[in-house]
Protein backbone atom coordinates (compact mmCIF):
# COMPACT_ATOMS: atom_id res chain seq x y z
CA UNK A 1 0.00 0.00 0.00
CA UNK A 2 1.79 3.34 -0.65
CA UNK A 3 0.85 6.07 1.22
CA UNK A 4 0.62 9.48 -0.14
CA UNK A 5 2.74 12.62 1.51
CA UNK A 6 0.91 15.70 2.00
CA UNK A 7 2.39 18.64 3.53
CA UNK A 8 0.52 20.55 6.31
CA UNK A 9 -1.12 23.72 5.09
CA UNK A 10 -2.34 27.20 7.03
CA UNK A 11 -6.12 27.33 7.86
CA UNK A 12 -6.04 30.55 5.63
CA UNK A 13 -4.77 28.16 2.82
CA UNK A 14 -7.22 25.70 3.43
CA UNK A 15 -10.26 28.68 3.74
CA UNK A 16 -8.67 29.92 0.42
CA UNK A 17 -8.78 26.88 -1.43
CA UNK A 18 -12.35 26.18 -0.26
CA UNK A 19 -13.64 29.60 -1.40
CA UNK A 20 -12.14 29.22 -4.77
CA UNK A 21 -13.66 25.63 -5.49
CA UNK A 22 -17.00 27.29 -4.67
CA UNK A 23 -16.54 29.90 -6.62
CA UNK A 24 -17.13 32.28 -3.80
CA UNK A 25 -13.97 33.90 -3.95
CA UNK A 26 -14.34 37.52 -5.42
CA UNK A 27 -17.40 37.89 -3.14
CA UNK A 28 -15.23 37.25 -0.25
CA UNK A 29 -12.81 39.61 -1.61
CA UNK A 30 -15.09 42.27 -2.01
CA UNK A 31 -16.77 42.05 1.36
CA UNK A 32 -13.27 41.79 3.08
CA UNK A 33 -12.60 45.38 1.22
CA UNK A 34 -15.47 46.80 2.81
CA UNK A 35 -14.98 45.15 6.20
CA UNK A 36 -11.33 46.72 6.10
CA UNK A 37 -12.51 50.56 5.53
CA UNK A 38 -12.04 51.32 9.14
CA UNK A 39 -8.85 50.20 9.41
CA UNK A 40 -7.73 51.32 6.53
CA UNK A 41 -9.34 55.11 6.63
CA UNK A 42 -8.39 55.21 10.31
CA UNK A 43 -10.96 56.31 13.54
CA UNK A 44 -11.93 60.41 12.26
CA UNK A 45 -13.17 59.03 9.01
CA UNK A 46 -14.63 55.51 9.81
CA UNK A 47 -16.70 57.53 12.42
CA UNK A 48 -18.08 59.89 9.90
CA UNK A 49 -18.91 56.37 7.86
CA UNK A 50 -22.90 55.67 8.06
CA UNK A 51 -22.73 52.92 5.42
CA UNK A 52 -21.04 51.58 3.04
CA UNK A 53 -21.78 48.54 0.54
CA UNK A 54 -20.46 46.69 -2.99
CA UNK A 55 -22.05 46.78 -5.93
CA UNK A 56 -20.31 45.08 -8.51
CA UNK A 57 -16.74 45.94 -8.12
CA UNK A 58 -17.56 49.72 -6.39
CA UNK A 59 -17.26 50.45 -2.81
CA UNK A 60 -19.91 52.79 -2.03
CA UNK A 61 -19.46 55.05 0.87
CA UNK A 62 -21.65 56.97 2.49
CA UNK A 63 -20.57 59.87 4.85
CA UNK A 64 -22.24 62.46 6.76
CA UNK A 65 -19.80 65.56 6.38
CA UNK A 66 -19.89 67.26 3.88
CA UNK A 67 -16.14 69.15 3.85
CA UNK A 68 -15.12 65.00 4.36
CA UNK A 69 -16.89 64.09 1.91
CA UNK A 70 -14.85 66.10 -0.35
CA UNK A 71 -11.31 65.63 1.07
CA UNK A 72 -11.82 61.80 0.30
CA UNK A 73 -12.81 62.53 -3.14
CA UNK A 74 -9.39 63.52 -4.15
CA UNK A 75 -8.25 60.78 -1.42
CA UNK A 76 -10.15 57.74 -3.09
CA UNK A 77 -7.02 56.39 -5.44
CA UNK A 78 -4.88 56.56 -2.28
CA UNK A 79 -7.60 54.77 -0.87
CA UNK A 80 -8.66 52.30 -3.06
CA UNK A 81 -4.69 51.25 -3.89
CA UNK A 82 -4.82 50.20 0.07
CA UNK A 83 -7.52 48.65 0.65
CA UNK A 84 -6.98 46.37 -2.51
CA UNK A 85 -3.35 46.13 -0.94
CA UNK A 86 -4.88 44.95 2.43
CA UNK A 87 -6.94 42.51 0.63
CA UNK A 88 -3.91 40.97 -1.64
CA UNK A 89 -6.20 41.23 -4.92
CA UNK A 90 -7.60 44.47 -7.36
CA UNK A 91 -11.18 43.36 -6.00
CA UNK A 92 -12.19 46.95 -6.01
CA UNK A 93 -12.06 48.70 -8.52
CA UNK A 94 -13.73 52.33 -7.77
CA UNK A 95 -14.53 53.99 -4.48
CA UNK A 96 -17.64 55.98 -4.57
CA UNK A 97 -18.28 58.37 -1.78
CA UNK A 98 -21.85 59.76 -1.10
């Protein structure tokens, strides 16, 4: 009987591997964009975040200041270039604040 080797793997492999045989994986990648917006925006910003969602490939982001609003619309390629960064993929591509 010959027994076959397999090396160990990370449970982010293994999560990984499922996700892609599902076919699931963009959809992850997209959702783990929009979970990372705090982080990435940092505590002033994510506080002036009421909501945010993906459509498609877009992050939409809704904020409630208007002067903000407009500083992150000449931020959002700074922005967008991280959070795809933090996600290891181009999952988004466009950041649309409201």
């Amino acid at each position: 009987m010959k027994i076959k080797k397999t090396y160990a793997k990370s449970v982010g492999q293994i999560i990984s591997e499922a996700l892609k045989q599902a076919g699931t994986e963009d959809t992850f990648n997209l959702q783990q964009a929009s979970y990372l917006w705090p982080e990435i925006v940092g505590p002033h910003i994510s506080a002036h975040t009421s909501r945010r969602y993906i459509t498609g490939t877009e992050l939409h982001v809704h904020i409630d200041s208007a002067p903000l609003k407009n500083e992150l619309q000449y931020l959002t390629d700074s922005i967008l270039q991280r959070l795809n960064e933090a996600v290891g993929t181009d999952a988004i591509t466009r950041i649309i604040i409201h």
